[in-house]
PDB file of N, CA and C in Angstrom:
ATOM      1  N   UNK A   1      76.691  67.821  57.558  1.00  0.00           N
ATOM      2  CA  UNK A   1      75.653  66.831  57.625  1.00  0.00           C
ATOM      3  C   UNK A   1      74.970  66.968  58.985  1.00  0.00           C
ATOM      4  N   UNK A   2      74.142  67.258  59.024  1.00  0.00           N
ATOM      5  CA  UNK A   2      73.191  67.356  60.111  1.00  0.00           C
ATOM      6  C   UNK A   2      72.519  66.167  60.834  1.00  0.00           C
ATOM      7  N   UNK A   3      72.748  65.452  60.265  1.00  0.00           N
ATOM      8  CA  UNK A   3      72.136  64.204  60.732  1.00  0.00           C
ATOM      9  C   UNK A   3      73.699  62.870  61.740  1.00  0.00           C
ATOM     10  N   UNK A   4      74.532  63.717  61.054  1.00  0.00           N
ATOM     11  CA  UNK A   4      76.007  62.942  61.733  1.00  0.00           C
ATOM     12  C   UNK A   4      76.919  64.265  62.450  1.00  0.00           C
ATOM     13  N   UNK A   5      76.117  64.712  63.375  1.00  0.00           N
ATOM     14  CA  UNK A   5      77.076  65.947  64.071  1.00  0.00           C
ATOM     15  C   UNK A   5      77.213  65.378  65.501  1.00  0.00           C
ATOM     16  N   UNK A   6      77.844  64.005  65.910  1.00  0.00           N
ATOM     17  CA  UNK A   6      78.051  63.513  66.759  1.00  0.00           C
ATOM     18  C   UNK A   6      79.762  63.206  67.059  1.00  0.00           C
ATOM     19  N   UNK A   7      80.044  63.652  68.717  1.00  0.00           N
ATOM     20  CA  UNK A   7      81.856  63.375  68.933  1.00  0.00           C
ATOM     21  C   UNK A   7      81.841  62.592  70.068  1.00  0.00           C
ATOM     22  N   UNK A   8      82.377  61.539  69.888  1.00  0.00           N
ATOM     23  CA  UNK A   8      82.877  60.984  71.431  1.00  0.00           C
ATOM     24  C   UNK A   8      84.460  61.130  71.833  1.00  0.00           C
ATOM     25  N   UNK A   9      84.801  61.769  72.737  1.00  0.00           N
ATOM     26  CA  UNK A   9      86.764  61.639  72.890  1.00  0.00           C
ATOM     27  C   UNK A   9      86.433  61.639  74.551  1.00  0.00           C
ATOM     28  N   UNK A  10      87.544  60.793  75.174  1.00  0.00           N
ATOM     29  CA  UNK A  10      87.631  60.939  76.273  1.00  0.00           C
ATOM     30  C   UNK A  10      87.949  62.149  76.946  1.00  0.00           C
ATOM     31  N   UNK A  11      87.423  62.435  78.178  1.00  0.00           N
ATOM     32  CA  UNK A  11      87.947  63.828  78.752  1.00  0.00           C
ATOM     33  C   UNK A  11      88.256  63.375  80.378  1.00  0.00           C
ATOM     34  N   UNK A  12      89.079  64.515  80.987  1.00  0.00           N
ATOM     35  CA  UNK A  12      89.732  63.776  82.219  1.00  0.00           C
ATOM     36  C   UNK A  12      89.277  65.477  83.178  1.00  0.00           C
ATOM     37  N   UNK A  13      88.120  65.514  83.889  1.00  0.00           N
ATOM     38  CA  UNK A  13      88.607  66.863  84.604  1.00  0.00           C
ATOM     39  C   UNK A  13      88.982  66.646  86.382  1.00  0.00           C
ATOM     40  N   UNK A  14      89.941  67.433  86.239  1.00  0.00           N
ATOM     41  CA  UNK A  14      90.961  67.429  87.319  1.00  0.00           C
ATOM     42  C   UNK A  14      90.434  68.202  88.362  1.00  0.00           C
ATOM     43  N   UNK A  15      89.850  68.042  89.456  1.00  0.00           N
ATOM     44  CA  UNK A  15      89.433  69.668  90.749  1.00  0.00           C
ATOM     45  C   UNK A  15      90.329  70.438  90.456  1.00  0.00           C
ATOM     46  N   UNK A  16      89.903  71.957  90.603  1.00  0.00           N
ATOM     47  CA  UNK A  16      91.068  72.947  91.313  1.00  0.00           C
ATOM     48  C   UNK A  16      91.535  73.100  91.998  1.00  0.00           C
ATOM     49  N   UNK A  17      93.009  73.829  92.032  1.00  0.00           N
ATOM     50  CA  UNK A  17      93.801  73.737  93.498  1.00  0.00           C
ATOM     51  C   UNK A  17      93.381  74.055  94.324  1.00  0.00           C
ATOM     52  N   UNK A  18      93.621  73.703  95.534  1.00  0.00           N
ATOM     53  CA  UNK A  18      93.457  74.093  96.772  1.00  0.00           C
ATOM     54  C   UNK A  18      93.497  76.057  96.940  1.00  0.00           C
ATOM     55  N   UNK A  19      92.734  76.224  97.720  1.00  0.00           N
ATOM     56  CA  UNK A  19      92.958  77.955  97.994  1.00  0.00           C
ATOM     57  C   UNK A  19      92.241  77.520  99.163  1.00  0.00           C
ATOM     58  N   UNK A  20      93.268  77.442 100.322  1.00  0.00           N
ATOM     59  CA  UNK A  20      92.975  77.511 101.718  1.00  0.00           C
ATOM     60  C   UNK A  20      92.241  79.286 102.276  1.00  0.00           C
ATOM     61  N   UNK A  21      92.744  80.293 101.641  1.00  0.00           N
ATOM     62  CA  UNK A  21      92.200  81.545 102.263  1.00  0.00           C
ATOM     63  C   UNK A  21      91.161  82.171 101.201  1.00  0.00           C
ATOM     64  N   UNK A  22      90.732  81.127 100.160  1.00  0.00           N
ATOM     65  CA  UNK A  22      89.520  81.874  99.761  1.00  0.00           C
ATOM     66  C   UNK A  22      89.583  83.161  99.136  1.00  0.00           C
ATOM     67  N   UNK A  23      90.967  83.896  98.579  1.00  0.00           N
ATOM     68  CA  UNK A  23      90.676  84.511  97.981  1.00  0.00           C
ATOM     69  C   UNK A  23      91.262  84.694  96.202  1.00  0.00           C
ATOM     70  N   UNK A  24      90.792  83.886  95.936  1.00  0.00           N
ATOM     71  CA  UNK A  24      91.030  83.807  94.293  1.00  0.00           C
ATOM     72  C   UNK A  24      92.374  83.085  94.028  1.00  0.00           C
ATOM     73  N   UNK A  25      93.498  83.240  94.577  1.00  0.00           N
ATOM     74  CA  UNK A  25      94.866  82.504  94.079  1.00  0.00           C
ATOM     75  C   UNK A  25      95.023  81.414  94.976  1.00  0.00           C
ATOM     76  N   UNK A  26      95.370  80.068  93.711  1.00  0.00           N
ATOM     77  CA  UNK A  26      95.740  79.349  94.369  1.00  0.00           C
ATOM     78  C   UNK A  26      96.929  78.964  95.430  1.00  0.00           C
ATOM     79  N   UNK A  27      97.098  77.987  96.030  1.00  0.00           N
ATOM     80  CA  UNK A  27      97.856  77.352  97.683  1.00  0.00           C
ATOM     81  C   UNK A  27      99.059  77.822  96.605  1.00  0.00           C
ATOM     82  N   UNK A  28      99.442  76.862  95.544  1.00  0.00           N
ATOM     83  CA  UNK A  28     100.587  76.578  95.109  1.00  0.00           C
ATOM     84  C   UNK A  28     101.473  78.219  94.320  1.00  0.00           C
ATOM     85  N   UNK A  29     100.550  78.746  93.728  1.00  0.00           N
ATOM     86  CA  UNK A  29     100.830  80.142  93.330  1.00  0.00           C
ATOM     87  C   UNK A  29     100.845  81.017  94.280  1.00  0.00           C
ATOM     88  N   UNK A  30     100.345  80.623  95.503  1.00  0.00           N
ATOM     89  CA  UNK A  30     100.614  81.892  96.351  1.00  0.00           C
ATOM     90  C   UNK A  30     101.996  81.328  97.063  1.00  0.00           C
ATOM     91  N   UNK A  31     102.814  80.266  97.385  1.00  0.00           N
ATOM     92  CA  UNK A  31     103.400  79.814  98.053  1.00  0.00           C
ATOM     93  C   UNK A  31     104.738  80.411  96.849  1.00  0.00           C
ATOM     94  N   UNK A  32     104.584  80.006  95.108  1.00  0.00           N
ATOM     95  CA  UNK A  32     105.509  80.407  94.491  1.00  0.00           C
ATOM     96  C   UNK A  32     105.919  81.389  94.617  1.00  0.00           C
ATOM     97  N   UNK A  33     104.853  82.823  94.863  1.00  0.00           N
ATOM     98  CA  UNK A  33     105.032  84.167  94.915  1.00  0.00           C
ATOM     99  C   UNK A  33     105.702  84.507  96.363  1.00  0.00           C
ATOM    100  N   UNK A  34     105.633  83.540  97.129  1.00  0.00           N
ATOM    101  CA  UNK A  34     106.225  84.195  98.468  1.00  0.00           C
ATOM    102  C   UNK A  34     104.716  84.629  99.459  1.00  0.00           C
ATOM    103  N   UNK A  35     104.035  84.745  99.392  1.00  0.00           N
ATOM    104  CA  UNK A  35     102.600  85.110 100.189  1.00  0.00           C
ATOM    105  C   UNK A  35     102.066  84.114 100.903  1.00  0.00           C
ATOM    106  N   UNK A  36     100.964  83.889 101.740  1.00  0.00           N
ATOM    107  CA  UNK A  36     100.565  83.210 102.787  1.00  0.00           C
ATOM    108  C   UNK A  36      99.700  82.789 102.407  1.00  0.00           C
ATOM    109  N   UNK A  37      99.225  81.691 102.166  1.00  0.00           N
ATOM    110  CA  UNK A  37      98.487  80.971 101.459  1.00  0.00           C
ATOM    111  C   UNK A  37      96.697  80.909 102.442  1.00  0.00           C
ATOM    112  N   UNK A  38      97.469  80.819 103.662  1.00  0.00           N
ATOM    113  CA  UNK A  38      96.369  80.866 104.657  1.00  0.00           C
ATOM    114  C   UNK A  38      95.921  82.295 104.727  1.00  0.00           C
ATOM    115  N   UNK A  39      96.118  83.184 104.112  1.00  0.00           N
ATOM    116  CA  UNK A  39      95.683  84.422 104.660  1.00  0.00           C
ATOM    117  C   UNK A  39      95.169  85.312 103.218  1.00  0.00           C
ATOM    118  N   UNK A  40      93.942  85.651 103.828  1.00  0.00           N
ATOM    119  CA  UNK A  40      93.433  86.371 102.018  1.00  0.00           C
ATOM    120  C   UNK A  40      93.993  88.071 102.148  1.00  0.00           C
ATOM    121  N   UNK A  41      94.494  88.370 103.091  1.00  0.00           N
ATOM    122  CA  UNK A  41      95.856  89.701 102.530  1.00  0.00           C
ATOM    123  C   UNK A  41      96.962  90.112 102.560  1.00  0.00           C
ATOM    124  N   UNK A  42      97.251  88.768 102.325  1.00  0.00           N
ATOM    125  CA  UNK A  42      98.974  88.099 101.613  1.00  0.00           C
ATOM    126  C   UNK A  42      98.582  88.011 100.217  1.00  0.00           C
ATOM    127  N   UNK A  43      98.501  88.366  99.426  1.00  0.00           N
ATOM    128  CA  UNK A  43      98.815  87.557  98.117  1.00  0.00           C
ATOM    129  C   UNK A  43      98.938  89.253  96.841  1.00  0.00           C
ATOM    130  N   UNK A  44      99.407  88.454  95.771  1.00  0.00           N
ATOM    131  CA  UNK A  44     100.238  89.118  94.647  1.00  0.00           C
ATOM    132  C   UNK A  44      98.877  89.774  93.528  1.00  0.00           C
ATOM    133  N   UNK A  45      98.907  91.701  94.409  1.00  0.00           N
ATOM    134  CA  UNK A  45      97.963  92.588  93.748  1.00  0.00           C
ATOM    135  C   UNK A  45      98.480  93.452  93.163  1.00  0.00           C
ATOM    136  N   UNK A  46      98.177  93.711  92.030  1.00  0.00           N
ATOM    137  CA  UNK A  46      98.348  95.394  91.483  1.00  0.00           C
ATOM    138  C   UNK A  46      98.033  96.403  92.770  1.00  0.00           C
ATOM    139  N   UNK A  47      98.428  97.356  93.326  1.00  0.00           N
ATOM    140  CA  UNK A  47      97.957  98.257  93.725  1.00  0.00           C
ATOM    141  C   UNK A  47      97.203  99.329  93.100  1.00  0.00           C
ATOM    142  N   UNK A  48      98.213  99.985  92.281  1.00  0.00           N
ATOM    143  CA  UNK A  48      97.517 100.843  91.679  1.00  0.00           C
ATOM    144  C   UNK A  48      98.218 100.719  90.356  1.00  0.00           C
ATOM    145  N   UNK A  49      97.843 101.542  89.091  1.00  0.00           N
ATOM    146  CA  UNK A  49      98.435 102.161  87.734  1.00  0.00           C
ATOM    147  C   UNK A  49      98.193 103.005  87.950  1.00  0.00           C
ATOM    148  N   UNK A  50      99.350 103.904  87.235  1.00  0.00           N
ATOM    149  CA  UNK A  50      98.852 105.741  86.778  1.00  0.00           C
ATOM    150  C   UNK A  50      99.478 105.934  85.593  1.00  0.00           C
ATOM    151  N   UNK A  51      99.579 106.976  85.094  1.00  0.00           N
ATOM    152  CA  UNK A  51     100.085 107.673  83.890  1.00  0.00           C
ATOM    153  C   UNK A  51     100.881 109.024  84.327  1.00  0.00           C
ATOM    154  N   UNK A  52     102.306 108.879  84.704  1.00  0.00           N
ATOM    155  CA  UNK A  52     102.409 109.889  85.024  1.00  0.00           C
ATOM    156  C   UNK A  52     102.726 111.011  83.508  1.00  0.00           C
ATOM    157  N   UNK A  53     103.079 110.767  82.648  1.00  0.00           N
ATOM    158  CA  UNK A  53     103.222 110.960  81.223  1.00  0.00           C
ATOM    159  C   UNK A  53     102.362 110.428  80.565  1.00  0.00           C
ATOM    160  N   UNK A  54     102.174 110.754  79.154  1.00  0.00           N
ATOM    161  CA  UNK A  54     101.443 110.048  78.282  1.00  0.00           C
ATOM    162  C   UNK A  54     101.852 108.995  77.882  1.00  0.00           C
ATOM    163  N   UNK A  55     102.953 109.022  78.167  1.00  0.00           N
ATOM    164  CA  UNK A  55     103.419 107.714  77.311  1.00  0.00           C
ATOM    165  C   UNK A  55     104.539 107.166  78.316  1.00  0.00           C
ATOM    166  N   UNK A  56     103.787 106.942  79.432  1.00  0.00           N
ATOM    167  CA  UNK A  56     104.329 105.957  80.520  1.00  0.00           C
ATOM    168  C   UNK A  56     103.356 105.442  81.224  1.00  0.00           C
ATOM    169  N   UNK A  57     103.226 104.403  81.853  1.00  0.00           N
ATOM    170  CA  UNK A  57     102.526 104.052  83.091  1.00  0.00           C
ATOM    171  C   UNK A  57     103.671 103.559  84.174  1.00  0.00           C
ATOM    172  N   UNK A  58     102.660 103.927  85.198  1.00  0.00           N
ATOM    173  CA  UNK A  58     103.511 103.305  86.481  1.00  0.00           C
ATOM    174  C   UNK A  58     102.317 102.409  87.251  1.00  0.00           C
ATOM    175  N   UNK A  59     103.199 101.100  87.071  1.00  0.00           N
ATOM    176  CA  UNK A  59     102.529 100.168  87.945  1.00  0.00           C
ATOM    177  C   UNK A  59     103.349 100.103  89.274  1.00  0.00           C
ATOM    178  N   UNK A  60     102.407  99.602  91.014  1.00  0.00           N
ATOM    179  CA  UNK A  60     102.685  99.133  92.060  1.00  0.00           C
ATOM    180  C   UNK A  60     101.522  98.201  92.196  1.00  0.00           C
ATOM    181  N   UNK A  61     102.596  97.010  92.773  1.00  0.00           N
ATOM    182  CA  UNK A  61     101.919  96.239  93.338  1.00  0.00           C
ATOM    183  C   UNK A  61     102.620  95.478  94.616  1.00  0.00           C
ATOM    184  N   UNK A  62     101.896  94.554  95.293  1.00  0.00           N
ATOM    185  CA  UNK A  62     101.767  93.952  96.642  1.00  0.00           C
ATOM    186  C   UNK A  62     103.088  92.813  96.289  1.00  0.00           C
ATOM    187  N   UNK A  63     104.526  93.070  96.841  1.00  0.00           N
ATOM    188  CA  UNK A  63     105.820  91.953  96.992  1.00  0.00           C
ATOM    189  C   UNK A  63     106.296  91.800  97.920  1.00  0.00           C
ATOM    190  N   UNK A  64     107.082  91.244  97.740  1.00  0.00           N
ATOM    191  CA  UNK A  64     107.890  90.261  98.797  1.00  0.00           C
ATOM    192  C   UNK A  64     109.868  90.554  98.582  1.00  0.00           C
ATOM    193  N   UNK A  65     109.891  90.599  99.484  1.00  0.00           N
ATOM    194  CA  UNK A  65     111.593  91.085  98.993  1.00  0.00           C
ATOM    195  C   UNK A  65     112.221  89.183  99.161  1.00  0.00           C
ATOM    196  N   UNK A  66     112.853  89.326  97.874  1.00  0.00           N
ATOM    197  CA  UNK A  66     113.955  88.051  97.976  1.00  0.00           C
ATOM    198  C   UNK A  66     112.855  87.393  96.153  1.00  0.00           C
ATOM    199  N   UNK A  67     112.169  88.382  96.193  1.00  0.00           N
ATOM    200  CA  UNK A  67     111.843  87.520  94.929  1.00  0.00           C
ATOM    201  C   UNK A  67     111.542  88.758  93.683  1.00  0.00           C
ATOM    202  N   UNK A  68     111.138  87.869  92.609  1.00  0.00           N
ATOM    203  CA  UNK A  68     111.885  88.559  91.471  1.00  0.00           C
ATOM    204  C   UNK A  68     110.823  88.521  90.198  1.00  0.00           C
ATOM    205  N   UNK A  69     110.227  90.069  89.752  1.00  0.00           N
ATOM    206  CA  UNK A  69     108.645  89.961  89.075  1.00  0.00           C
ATOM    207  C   UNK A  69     109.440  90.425  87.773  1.00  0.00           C
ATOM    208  N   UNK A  70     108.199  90.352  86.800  1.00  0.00           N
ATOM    209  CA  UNK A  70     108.537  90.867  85.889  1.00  0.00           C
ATOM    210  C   UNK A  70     107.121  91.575  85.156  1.00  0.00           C
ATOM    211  N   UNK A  71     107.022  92.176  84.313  1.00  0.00           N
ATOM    212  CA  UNK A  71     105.861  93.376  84.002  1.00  0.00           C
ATOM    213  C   UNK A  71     105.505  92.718  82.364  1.00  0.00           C
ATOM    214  N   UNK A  72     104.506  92.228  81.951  1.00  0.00           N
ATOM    215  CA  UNK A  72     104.350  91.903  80.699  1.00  0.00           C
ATOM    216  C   UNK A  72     103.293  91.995  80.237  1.00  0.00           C
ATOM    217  N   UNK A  73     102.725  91.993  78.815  1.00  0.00           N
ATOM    218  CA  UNK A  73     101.778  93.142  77.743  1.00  0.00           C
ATOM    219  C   UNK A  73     101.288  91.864  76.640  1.00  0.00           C
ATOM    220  N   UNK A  74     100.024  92.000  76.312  1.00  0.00           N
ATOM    221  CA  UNK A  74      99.105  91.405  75.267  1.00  0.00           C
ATOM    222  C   UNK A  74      98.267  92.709  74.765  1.00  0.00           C
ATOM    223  N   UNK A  75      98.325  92.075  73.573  1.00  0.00           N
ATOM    224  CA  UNK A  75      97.291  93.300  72.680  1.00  0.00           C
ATOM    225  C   UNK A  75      95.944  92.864  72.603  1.00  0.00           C
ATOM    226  N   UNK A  76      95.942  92.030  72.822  1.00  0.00           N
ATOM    227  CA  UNK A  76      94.505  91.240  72.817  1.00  0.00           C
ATOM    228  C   UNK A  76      93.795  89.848  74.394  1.00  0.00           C
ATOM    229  N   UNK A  77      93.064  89.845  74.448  1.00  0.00           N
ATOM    230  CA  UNK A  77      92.779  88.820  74.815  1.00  0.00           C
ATOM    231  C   UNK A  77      93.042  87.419  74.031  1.00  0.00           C
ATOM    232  N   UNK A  78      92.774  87.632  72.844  1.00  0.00           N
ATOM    233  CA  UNK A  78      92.740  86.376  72.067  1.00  0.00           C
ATOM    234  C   UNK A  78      94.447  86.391  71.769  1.00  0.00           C
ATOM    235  N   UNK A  79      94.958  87.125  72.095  1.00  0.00           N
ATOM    236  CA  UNK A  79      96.819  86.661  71.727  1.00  0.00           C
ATOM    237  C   UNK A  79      96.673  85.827  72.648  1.00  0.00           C
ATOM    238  N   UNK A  80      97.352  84.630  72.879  1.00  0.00           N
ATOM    239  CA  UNK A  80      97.933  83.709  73.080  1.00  0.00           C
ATOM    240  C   UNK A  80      99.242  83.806  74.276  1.00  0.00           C
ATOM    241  N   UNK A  81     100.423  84.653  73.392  1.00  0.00           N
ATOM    242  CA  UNK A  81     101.449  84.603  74.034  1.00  0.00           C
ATOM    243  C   UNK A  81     101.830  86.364  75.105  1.00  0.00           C
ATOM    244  N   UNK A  82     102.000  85.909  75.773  1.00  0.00           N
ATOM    245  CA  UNK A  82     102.800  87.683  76.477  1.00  0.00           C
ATOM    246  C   UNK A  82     103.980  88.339  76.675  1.00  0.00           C
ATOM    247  N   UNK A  83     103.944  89.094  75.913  1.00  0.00           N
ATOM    248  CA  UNK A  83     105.276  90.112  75.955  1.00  0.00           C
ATOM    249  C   UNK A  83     106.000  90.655  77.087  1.00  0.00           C
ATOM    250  N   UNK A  84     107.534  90.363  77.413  1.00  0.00           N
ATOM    251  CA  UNK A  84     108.126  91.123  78.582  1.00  0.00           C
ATOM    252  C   UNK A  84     108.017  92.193  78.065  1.00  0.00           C
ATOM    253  N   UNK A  85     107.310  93.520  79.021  1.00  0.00           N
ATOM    254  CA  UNK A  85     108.324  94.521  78.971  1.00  0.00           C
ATOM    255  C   UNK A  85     109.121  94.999  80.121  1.00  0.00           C
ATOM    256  N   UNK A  86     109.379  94.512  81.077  1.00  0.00           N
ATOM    257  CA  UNK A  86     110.650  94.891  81.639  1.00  0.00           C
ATOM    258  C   UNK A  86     111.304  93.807  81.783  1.00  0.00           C
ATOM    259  N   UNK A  87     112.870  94.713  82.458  1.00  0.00           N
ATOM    260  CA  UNK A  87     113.731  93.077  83.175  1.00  0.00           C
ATOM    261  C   UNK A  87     113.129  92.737  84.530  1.00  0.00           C
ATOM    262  N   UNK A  88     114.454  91.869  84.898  1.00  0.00           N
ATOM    263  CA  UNK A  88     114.091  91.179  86.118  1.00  0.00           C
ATOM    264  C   UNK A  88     113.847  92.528  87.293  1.00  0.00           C
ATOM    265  N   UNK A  89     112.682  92.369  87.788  1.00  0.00           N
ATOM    266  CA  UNK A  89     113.088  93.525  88.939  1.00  0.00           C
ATOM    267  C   UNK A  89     112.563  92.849  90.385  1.00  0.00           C
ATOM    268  N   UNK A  90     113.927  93.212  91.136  1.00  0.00           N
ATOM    269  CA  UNK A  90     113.632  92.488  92.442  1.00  0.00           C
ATOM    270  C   UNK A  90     112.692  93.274  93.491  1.00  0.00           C
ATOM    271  N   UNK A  91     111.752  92.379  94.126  1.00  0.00           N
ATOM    272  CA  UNK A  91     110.959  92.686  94.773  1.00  0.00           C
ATOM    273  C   UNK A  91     111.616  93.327  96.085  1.00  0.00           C
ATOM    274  N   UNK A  92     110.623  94.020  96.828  1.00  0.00           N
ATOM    275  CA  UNK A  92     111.109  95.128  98.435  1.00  0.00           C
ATOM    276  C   UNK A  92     109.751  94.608  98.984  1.00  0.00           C
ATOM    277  N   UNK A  93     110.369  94.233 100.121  1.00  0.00           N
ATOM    278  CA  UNK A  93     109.074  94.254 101.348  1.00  0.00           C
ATOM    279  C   UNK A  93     107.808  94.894 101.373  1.00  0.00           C
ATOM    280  N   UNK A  94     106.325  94.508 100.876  1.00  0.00           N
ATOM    281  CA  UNK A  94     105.623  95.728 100.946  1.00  0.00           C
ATOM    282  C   UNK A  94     104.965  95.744  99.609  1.00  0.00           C
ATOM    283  N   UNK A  95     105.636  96.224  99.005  1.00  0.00           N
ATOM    284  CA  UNK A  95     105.624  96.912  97.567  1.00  0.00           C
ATOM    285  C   UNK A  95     106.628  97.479  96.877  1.00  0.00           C
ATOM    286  N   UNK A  96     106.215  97.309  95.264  1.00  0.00           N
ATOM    287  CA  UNK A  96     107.249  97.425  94.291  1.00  0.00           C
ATOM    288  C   UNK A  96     106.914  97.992  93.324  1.00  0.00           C
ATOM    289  N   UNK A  97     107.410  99.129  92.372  1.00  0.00           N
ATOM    290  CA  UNK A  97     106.515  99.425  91.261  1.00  0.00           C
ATOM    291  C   UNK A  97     108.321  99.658  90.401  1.00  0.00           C
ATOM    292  N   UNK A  98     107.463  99.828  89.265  1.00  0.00           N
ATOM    293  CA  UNK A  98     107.634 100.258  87.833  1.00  0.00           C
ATOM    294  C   UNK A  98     107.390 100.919  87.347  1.00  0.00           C
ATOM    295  N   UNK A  99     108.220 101.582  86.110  1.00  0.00           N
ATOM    296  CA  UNK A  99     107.484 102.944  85.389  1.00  0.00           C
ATOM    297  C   UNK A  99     108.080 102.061  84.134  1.00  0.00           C
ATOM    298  N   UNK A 100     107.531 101.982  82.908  1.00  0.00           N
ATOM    299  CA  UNK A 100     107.559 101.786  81.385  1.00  0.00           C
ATOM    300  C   UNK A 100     106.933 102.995  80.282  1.00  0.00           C
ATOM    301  N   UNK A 101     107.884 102.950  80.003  1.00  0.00           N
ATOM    302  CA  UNK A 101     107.618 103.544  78.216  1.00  0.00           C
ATOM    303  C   UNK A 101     106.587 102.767  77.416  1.00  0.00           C
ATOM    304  N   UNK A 102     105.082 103.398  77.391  1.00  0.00           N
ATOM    305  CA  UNK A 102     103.860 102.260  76.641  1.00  0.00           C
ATOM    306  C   UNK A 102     103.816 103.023  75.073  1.00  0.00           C
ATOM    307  N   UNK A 103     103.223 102.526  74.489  1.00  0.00           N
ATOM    308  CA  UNK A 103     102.440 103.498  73.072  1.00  0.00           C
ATOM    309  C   UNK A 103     101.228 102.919  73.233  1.00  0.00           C
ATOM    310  N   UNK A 104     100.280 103.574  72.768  1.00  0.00           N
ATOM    311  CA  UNK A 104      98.973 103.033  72.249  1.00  0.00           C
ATOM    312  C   UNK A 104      99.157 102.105  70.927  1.00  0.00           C
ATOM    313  N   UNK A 105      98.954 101.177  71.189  1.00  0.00           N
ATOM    314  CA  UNK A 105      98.972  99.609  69.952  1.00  0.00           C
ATOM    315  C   UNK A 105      97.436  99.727  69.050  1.00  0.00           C
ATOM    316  N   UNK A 106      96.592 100.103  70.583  1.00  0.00           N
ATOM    317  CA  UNK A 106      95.156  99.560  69.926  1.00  0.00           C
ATOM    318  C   UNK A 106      94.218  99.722  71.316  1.00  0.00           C
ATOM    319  N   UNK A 107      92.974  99.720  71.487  1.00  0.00           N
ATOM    320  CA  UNK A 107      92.098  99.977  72.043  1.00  0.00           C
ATOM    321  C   UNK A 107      92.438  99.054  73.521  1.00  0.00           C
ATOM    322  N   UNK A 108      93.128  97.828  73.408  1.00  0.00           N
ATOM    323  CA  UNK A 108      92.934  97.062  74.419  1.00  0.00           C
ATOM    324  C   UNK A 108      94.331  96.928  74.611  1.00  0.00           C
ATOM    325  N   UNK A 109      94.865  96.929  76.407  1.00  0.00           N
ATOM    326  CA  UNK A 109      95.793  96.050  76.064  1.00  0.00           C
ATOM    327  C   UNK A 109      95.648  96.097  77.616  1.00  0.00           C
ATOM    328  N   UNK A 110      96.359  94.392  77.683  1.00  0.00           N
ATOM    329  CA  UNK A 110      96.377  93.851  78.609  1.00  0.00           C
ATOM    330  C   UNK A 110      97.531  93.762  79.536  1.00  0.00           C
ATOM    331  N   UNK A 111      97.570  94.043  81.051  1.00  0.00           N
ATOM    332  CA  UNK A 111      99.172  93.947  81.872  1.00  0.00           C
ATOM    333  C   UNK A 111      98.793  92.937  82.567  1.00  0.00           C
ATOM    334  N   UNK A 112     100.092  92.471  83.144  1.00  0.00           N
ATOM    335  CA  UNK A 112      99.928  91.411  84.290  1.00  0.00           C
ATOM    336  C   UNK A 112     102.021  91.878  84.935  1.00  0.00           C
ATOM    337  N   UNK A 113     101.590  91.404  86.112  1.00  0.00           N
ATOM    338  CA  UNK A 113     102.662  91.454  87.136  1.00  0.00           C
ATOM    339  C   UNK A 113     102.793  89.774  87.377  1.00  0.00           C
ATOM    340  N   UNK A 114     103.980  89.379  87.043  1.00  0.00           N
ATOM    341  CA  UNK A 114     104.165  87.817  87.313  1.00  0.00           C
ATOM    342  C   UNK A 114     105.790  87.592  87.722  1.00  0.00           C
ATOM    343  N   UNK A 115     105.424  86.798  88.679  1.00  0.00           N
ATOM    344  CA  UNK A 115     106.679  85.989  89.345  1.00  0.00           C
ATOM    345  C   UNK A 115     107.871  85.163  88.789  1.00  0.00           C
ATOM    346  N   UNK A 116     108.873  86.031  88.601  1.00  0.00           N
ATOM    347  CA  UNK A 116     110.185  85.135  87.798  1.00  0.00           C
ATOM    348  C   UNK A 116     110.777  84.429  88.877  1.00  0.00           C
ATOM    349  N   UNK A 117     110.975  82.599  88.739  1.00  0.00           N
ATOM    350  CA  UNK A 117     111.697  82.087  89.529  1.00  0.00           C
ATOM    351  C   UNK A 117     112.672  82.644  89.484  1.00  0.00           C
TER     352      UNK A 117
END
């Protein structure tokens, strides 16, 4: 009905967190990860990917020793949920990488490096 395409619901928007150093991650996520919240080159980067095989990648990225990442996979943007693929691996001063066993799923797929309490 075109004439009744009207919604009222309450909505509540909240500011975003604080990011004292301005560079993209927030106070509270950079403080979880172990990084300096005040400083925009402290915080939790991929360095690089490669392929040293076809059917591996190796990720490094920017850690913290005493804490503990983990490596996980979406096939899509529109998935929802994300797949571990590795275990717990403890972070080294500096930097930390990984090598995984990938397949090609499909045209897209998505990584992320995230912080296991």
């Amino acid at each position: 009905n075109e004439g009744n395409n009207l919604l009222s619901a309450p909505f509540t928007a909240a500011p975003p967190p604080s990011d004292a150093d301005k560079d993209g991650l927030s106070d509270p996520d950079e403080t979880a990860a172990g990084t300096d919240p005040g400083s925009s080159s402290s915080a939790l980067r991929i360095v690089s990917i490669s392929r040293p095989t076809r059917d591996s990648l190796l990720f490094t990225w920017s850690s913290v020793a005493g804490r503990n990442y983990r490596v996980a996979v979406k096939n899509s943007f529109a998935d929802l949920e994300w797949i571990d693929l590795s275990d717990l691996i403890p972070g080294q001063s500096g930097t930390t990488s990984w090598t995984g066993r990938v397949s090609d799923q499909g045209p897209e797929r998505i990584y992320r490096i995230r912080v296991v309490p």
